[in-house]
Protein backbone atom coordinates (compact mmCIF):
# COMPACT_ATOMS: atom_id res chain seq x y z
CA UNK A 1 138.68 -127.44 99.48
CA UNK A 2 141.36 -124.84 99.31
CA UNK A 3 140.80 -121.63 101.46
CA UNK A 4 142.08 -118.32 100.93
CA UNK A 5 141.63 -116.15 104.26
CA UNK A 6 144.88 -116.47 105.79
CA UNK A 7 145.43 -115.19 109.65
CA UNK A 8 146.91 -112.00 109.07
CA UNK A 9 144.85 -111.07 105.53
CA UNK A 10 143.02 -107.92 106.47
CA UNK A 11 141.33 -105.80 109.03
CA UNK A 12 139.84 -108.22 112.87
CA UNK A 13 136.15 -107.06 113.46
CA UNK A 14 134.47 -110.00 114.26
CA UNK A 15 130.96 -110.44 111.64
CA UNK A 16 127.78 -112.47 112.81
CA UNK A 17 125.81 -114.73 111.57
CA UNK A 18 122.52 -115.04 112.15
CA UNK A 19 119.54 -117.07 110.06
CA UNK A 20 116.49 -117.29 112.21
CA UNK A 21 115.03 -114.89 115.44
CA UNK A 22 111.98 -116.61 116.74
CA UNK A 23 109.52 -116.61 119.73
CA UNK A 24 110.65 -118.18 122.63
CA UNK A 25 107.99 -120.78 122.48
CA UNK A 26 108.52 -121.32 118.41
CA UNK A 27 111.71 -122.56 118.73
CA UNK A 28 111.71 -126.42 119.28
CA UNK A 29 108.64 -126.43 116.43
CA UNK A 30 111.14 -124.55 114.37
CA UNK A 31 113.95 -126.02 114.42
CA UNK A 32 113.06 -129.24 112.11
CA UNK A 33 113.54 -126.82 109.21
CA UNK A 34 117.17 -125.55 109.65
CA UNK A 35 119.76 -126.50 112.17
CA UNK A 36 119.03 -125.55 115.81
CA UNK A 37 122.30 -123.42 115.82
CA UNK A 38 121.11 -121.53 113.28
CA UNK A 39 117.86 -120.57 115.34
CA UNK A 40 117.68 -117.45 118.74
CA UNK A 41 114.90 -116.61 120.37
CA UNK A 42 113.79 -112.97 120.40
CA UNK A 43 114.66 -112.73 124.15
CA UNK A 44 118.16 -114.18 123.75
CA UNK A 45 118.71 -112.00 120.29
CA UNK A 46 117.49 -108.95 122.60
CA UNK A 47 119.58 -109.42 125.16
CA UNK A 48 122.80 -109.28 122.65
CA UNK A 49 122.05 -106.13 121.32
CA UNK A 50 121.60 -104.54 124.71
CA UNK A 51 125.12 -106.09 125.82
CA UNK A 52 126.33 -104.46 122.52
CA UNK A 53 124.72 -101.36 123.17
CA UNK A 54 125.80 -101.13 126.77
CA UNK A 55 129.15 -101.98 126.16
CA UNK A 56 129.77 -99.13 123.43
CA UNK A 57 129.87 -101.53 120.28
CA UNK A 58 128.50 -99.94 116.89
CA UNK A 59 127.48 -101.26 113.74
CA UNK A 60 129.23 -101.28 110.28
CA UNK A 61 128.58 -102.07 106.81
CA UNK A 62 130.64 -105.06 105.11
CA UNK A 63 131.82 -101.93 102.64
CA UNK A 64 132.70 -100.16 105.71
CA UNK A 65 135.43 -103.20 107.01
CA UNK A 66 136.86 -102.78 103.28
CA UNK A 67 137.02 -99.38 103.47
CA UNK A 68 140.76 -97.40 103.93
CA UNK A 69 139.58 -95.16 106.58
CA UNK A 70 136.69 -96.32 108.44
CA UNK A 71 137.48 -96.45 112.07
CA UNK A 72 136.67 -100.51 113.04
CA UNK A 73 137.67 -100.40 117.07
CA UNK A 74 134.48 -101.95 119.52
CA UNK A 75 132.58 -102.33 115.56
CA UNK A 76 131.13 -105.58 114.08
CA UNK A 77 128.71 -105.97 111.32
CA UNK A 78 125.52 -107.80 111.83
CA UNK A 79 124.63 -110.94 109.49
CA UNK A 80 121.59 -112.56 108.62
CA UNK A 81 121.22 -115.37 106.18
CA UNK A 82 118.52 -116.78 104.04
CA UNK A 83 115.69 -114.45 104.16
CA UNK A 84 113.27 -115.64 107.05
CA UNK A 85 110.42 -113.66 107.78
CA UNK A 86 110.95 -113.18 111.12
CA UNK A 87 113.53 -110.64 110.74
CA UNK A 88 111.14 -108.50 109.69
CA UNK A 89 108.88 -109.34 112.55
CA UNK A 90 111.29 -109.96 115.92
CA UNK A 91 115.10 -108.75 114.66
CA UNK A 92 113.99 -105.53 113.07
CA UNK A 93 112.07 -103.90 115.98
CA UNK A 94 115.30 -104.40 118.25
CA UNK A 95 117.65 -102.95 115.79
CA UNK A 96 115.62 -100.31 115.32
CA UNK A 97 115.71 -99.66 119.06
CA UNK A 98 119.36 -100.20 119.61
CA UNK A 99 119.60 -98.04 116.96
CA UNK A 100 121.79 -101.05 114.59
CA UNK A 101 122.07 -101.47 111.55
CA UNK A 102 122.31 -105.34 109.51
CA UNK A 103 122.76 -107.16 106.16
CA UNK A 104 120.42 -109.89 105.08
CA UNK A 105 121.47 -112.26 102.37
CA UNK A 106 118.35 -113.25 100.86
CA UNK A 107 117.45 -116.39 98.62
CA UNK A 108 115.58 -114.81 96.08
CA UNK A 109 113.63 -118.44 94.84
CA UNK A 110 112.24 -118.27 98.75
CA UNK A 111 111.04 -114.87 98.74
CA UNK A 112 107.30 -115.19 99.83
CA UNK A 113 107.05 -118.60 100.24
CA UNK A 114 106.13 -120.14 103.61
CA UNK A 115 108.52 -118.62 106.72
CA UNK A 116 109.99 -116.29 103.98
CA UNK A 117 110.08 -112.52 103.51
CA UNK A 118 107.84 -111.33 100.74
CA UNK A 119 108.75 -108.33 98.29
CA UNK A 120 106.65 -105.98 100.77
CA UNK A 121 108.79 -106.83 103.80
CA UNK A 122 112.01 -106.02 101.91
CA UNK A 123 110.98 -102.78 101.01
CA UNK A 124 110.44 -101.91 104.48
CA UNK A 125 113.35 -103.28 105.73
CA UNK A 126 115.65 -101.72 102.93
CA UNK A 127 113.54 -98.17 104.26
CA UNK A 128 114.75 -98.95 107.66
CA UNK A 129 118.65 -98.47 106.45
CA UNK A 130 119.12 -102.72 106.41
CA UNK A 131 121.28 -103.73 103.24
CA UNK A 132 119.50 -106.34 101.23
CA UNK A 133 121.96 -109.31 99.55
CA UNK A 134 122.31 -111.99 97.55
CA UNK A 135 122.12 -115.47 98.94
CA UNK A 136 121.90 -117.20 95.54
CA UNK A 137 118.80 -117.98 93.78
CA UNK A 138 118.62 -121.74 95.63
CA UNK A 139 120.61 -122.18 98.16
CA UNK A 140 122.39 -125.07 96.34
CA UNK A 141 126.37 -125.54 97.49
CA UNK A 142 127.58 -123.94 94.40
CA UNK A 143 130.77 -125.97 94.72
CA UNK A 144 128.64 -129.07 93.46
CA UNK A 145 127.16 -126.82 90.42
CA UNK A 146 129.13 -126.52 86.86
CA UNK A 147 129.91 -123.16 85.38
CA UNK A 148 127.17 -122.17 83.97
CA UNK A 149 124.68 -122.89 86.96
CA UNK A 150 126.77 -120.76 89.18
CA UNK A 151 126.98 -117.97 86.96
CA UNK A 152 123.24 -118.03 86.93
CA UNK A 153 122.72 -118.71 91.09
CA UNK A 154 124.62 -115.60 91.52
CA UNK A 155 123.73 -113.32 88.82
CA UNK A 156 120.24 -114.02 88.32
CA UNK A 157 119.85 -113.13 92.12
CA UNK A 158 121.88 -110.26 91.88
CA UNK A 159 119.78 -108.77 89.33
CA UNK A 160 116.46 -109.68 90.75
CA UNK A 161 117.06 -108.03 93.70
CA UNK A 162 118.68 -104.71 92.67
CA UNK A 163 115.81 -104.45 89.58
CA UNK A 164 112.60 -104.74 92.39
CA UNK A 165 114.73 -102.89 95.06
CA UNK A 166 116.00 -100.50 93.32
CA UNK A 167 119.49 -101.09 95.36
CA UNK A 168 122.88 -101.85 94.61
CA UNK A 169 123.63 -105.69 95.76
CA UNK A 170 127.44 -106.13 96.23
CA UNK A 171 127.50 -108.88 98.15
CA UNK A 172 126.74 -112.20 98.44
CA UNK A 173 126.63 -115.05 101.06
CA UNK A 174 128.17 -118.47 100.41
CA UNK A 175 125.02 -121.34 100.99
CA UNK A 176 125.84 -124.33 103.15
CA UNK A 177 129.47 -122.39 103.36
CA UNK A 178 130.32 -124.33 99.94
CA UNK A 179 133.28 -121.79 97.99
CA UNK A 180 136.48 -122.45 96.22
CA UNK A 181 139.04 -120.54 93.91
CA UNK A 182 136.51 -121.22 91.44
CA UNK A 183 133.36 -119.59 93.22
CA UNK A 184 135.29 -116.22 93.78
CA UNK A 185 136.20 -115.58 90.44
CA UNK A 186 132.63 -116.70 89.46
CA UNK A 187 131.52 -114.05 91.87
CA UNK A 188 133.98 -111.29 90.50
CA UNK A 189 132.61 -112.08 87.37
CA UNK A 190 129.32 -111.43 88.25
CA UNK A 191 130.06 -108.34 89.61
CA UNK A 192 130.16 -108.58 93.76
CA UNK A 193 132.55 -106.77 95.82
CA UNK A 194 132.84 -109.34 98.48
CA UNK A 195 131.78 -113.09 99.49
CA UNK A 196 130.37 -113.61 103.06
CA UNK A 197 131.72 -117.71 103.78
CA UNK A 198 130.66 -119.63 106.79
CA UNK A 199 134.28 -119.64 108.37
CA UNK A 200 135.24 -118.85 111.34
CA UNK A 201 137.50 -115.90 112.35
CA UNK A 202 138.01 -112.68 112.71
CA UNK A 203 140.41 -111.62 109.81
CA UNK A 204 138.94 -110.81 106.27
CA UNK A 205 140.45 -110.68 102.52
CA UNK A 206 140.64 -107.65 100.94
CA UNK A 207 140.99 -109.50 97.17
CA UNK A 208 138.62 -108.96 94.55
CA UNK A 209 136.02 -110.08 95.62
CA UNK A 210 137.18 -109.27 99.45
CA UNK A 211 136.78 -112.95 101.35
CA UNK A 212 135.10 -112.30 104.55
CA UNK A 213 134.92 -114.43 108.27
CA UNK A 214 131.87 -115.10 110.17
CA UNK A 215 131.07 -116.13 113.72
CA UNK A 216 127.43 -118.03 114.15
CA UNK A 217 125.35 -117.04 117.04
CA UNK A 218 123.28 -119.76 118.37
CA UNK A 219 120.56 -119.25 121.08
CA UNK A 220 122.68 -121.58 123.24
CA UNK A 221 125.68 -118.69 122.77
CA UNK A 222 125.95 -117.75 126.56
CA UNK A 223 126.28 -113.57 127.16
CA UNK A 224 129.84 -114.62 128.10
CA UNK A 225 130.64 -116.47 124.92
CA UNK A 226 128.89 -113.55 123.17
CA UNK A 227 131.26 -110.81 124.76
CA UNK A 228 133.85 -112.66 123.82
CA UNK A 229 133.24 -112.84 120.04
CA UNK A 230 132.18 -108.99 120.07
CA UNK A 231 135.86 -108.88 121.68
CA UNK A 232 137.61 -111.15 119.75
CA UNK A 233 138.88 -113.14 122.52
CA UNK A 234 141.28 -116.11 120.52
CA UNK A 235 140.20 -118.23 123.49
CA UNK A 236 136.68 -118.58 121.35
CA UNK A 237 137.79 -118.97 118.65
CA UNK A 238 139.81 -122.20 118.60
CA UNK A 239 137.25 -124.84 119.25
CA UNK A 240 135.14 -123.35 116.72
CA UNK A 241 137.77 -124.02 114.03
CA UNK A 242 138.48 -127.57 115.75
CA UNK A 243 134.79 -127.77 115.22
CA UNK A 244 134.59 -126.43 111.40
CA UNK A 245 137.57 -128.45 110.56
CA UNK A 246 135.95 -132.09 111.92
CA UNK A 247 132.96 -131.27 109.03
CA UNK A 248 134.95 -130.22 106.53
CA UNK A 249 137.03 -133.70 106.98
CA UNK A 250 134.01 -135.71 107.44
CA UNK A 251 132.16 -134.64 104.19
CA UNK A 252 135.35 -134.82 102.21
CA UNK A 253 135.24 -138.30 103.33
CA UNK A 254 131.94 -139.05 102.78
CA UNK A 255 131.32 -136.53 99.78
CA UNK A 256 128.49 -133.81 99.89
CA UNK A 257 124.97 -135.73 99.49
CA UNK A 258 125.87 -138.65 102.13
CA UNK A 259 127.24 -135.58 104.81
CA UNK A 260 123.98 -133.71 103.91
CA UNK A 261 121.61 -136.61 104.40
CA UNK A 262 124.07 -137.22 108.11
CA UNK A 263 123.58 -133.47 108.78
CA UNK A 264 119.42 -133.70 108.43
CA UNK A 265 119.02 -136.88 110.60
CA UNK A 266 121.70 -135.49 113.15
CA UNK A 267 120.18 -131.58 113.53
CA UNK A 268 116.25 -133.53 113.05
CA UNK A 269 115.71 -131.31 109.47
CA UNK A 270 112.42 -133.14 107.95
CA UNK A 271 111.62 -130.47 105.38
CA UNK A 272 113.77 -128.59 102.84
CA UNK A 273 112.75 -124.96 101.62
CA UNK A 274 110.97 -124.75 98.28
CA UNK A 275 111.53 -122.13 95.60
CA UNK A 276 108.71 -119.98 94.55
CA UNK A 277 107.76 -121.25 90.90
């Protein structure tokens, strides 16, 4: 899989990536539906935003890190992938206070089914100033899809969202970090500005569609850790690549189903998300 975000592309402000923000006590009954990395608790997710706060950090928009003269010095943009409810319920409330502002990339075949935001949860969080955008229609790795399924997964979502929200979607988010050359120009074709990947870093393409970096925050992301992402600190970042790169080589290797069905029995997964009918 041939990448395109090369060290000294674009603009460094690091971009995180959240999925879930659960109770404290939810988390070990949560976990069996996405990987435990992907899950914080409330407590831990609160904590980072007062660090943030406290430290001077604001928020941007991904269309402010494209932007020609949009000051990016102690910025990062705020992530959240696949649509779960609860960051309506338990990430909202403390952006809100902090006074931060986020991007969720939502799968629009999950939207109210079980864990999921619902239509009337997206309206309020689009009236709260968070960007609503596309994370596909199903979540499939669109690097295992043929032309014409892609160009549906990302325009079919594209439009759903921006005809019941009544707001421009520009973006989209890669699922299961699966893109090639083949994906962006899919995407450009469908009309997005920029592609959110699963790779880690801190430097972002400015192509059409721009290519951008992300760093995951887990609950088990120490404050330390944390301040060191919000800073950039290359001392972070290089067993996280070590890390990325291992996958990558191991589902080459194996090929995509056998390194998914590893990936469920390793991170305990026993049930997939359905699409709404």
């Amino acid at each position: 899989m041939k990448r395109f975000v090369q060290p000294d592309a674009g603009p460094r402000v690091p971009i995180l990536m959240y999925h879930q923000v659960v109770e404290d006590g939810e988390r070990n009954s949560k976990t069996r539906r996405t990987n435990p990395a992907y899950t914080v608790t409330a407590g831990r997710f609160r904590e980072q935003m007062a660090w943030l706060a406290e430290n001077g950090f604001r928020t941007r928009s991904l269309g402010d890190v494209t932007g020609p003269f949009t000051p990016l010095q102690s910025s990062l943009v705020i992530t959240f992938d696949d649509g779960w409810a609860d960051n309506a319920s338990h990430a909202l409330p403390v952006l809100l206070e902090y006074g931060f502002s986020a991007t969720i990339f939502v799968v629009t075949g999950f939207i109210g089914t079980q864990d999921y935001l619902d239509w009337a949860q997206l309206r309020v969080l689009s009236e709260n100033g968070v960007s609503l955008q596309s994370h596909t229609v199903s979540h499939r790795p669109l690097e295992e899809l043929g032309h014409h399924e892609v160009a549906e997964e990302l325009g079919a979502s594209k439009k759903v969202l921006e005809d019941r929200l009544g707001t421009a979607v520009d973006y989209v988010s890669m699922p299961q970090g699966s893109w090639n050359r083949r994906i962006l120009h899919a995407a450009r074709a469908a009309g997005y500005l920029g592609v959110c990947t699963s790779d880690p870093g801190f430097r972002h393409s400015l192509g059409a569609p721009a290519v951008f970096s992300r760093i995951n925050v887990a609950d088990s992301t120490p404050i330390s850790s944390f301040a060191r992402i919000a800073r950039m600190d290359g001392r972070f970042i290089v067993p996280v690549l070590a890390a990325t790169k291992f996958k990558r080589t191991v589902r080459s290797l194996v090929g995509y189903r056998n390194y998914r069905l590893l990936y469920r029995f390793f991170y305990g997964i026993t049930e997939e998300p359905q699409e709404n009918p």
